[in-house]
Protein backbone atom coordinates (compact mmCIF):
# COMPACT_ATOMS: atom_id res chain seq x y z
CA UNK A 1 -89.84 -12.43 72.49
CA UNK A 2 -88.24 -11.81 68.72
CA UNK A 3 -89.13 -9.21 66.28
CA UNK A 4 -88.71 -9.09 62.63
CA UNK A 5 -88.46 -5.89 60.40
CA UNK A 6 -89.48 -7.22 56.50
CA UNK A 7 -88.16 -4.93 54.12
CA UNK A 8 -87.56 -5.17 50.10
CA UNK A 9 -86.41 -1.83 49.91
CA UNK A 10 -84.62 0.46 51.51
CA UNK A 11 -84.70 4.19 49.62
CA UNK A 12 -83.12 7.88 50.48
CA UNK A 13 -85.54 10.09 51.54
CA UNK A 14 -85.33 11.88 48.43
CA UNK A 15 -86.50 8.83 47.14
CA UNK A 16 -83.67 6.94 45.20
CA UNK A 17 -83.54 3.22 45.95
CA UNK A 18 -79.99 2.30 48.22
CA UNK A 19 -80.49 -1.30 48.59
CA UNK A 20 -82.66 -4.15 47.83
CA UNK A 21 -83.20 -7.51 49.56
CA UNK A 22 -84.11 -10.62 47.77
CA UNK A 23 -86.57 -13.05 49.18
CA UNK A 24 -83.65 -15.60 49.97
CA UNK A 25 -82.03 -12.59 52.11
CA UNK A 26 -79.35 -11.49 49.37
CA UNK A 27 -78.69 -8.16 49.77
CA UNK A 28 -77.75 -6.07 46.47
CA UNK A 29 -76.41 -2.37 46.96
CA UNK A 30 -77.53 -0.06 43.97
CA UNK A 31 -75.31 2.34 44.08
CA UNK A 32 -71.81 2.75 46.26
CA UNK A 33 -70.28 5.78 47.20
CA UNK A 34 -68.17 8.03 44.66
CA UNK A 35 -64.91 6.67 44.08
CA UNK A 36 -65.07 3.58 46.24
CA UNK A 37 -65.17 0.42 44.56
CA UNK A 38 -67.64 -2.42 45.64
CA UNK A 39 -66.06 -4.45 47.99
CA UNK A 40 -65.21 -8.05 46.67
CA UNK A 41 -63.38 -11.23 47.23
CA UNK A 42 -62.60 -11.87 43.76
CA UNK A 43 -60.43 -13.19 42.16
CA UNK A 44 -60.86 -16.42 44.01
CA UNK A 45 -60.09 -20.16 43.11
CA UNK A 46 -59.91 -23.47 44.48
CA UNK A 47 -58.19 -25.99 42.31
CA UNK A 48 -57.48 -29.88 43.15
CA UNK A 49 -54.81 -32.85 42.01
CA UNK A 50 -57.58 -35.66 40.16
CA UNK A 51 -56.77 -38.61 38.18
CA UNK A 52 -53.30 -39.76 38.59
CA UNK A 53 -50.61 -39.65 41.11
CA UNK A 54 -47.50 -37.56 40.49
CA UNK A 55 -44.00 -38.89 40.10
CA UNK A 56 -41.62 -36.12 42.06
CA UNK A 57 -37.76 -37.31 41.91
CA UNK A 58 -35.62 -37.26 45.08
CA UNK A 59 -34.85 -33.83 46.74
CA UNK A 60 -35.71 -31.94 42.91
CA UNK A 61 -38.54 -29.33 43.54
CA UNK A 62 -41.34 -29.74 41.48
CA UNK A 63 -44.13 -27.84 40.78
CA UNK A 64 -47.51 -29.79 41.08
CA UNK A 65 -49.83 -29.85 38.39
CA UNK A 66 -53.86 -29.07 39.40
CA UNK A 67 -56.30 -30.51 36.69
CA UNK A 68 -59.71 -29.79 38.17
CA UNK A 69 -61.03 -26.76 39.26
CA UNK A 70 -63.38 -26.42 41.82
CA UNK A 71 -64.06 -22.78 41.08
CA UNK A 72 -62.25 -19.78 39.32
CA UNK A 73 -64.07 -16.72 39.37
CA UNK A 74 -62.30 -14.65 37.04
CA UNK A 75 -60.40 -17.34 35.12
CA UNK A 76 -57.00 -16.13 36.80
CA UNK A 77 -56.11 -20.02 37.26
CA UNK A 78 -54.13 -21.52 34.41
CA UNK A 79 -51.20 -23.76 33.40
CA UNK A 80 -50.57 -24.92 37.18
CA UNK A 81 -50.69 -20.70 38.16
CA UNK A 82 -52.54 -17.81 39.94
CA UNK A 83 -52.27 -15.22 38.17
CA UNK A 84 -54.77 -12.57 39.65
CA UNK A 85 -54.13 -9.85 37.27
CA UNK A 86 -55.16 -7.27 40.45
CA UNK A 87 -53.20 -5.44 42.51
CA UNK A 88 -53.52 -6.40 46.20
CA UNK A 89 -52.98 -8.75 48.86
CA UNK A 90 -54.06 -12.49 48.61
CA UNK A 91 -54.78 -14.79 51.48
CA UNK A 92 -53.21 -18.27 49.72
CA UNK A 93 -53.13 -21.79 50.74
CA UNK A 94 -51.80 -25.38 49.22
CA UNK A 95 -51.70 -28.83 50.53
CA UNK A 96 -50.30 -32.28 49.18
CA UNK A 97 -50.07 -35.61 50.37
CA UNK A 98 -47.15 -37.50 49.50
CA UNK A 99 -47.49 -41.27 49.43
CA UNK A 100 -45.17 -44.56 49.78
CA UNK A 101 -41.78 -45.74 50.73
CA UNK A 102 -39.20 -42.53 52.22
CA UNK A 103 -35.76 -42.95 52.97
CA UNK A 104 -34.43 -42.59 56.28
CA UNK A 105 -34.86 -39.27 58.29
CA UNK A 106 -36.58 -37.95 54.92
CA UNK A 107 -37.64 -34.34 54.48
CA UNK A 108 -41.24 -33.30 53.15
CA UNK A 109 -41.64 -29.43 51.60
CA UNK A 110 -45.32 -27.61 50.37
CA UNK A 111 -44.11 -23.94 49.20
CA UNK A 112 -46.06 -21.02 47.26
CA UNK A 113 -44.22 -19.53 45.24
CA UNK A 114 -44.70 -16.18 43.99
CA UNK A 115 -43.45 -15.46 40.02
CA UNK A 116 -41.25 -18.80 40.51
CA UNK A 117 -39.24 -18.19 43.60
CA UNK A 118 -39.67 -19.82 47.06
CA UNK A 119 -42.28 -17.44 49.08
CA UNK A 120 -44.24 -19.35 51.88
CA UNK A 121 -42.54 -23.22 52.90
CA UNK A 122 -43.27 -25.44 55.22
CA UNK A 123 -41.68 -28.90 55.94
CA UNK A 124 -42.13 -31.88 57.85
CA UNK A 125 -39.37 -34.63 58.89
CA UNK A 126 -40.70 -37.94 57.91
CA UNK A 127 -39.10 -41.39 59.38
CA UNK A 128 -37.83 -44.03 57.07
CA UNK A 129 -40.59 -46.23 55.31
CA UNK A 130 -44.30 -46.73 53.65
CA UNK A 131 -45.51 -43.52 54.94
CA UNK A 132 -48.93 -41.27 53.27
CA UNK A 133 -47.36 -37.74 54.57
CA UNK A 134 -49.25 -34.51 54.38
CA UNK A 135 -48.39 -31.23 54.55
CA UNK A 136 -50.21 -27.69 54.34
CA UNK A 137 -48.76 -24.16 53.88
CA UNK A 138 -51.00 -20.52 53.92
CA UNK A 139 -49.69 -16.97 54.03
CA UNK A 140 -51.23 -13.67 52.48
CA UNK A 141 -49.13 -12.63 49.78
CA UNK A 142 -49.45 -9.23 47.86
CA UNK A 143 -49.62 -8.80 44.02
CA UNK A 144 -49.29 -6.54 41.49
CA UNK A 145 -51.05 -6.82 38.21
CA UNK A 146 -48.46 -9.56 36.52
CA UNK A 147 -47.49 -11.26 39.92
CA UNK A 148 -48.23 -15.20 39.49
CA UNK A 149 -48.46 -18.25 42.31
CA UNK A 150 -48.08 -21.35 42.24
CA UNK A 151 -47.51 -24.62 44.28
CA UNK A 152 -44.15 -26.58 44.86
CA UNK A 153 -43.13 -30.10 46.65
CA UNK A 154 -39.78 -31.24 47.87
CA UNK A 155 -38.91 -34.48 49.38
CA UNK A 156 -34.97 -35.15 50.69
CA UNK A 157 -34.67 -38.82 50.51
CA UNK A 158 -36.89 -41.38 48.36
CA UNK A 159 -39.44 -41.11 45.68
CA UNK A 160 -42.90 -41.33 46.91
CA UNK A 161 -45.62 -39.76 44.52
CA UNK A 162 -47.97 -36.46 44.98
CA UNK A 163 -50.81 -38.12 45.68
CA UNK A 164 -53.95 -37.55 43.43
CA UNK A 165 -57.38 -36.95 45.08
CA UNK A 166 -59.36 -33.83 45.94
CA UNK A 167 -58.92 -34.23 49.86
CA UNK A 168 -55.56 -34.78 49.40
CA UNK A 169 -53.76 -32.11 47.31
CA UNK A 170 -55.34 -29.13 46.58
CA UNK A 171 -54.55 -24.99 45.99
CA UNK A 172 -57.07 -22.08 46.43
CA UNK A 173 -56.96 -18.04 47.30
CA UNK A 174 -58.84 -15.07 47.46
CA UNK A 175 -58.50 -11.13 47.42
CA UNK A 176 -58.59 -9.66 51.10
CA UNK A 177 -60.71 -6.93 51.22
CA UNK A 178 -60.17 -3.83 53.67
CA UNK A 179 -56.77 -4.75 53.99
């Protein structure tokens, strides 16, 4: 047996409206307490690599370029860069795809980078030949207000391309809240 509770509104008893729930279940707070902020996940984005490949030279880091954005909730996502303008820590994660001919015992690298230096890496040893190679990196990384992010690839031996495609190569984040 199940029971259900409908409510719109839940009030003090002095009779001041708390919290209201829509009738697709959203749940909107009117007021919070004193001094504490609501609780948010913002800024957030999730960008992607569309249209074209991207030529990367042998073992030169190179930052990838992201030309579609999936979402940016506070417009903190610009010029290839997360800048989220808010102090606090940021759960972060990249991927890219790498596609084509390595040379032998080859070396793929994803990093974030925080205000241009190397911050979160990861790498992957790749064998000799036509080879589509992905890698992935996440970390939580904290920021103050002029703190920026952004994505880097590596690869130690041949010339294959970043490869374009939303599935493929893509960057996003968030604000952690209660952390």
């Amino acid at each position: 047996m199940s029971s259900k509770i409908g409510v719109q509104n839940i009030a003090h008893t002095n009779g001041t409206n708390a919290m209201t729930v829509s009738a697709s279940g959203v749940t909107t707070f009117t007021n919070t307490p004193v001094g504490l902020p609501v609780a948010t996940n913002t800024p957030a984005f999730h960008v992607t690599k569309t249209g074209s490949n991207q030529s990367i030279s042998q073992a030169t880091d190179t930052v990838v370029t992201f030309n579609n954005e999936i979402f940016d909730s506070d417009n903190k996502f610009a010029n290839n860069k997360f800048t989220p303008g808010v102090a606090g820590k940021y759960f972060l994660f990249a991927a890219g795809q790498c596609t084509g001919t390595f040379g032998t015992n080859s070396t793929l690298y994803i990093a974030i980078k925080k205000n241009g230096s190397g911050f979160a890496l990861v790498e992957t040893r790749v064998p000799g030949g036509s080879h589509s190679i992905s890698v992935s990196v996440s970390t939580i990384g904290i920021a103050n207000t002029t703190d920026y992010f952004e994505v880097s690839m590596l690869n130690s031996s041949g010339t294959p391309p970043i490869r374009q495609g939303s599935s493929f190569t893509y960057f996003g984040g968030y604000k952690l809240i209660g952390v």
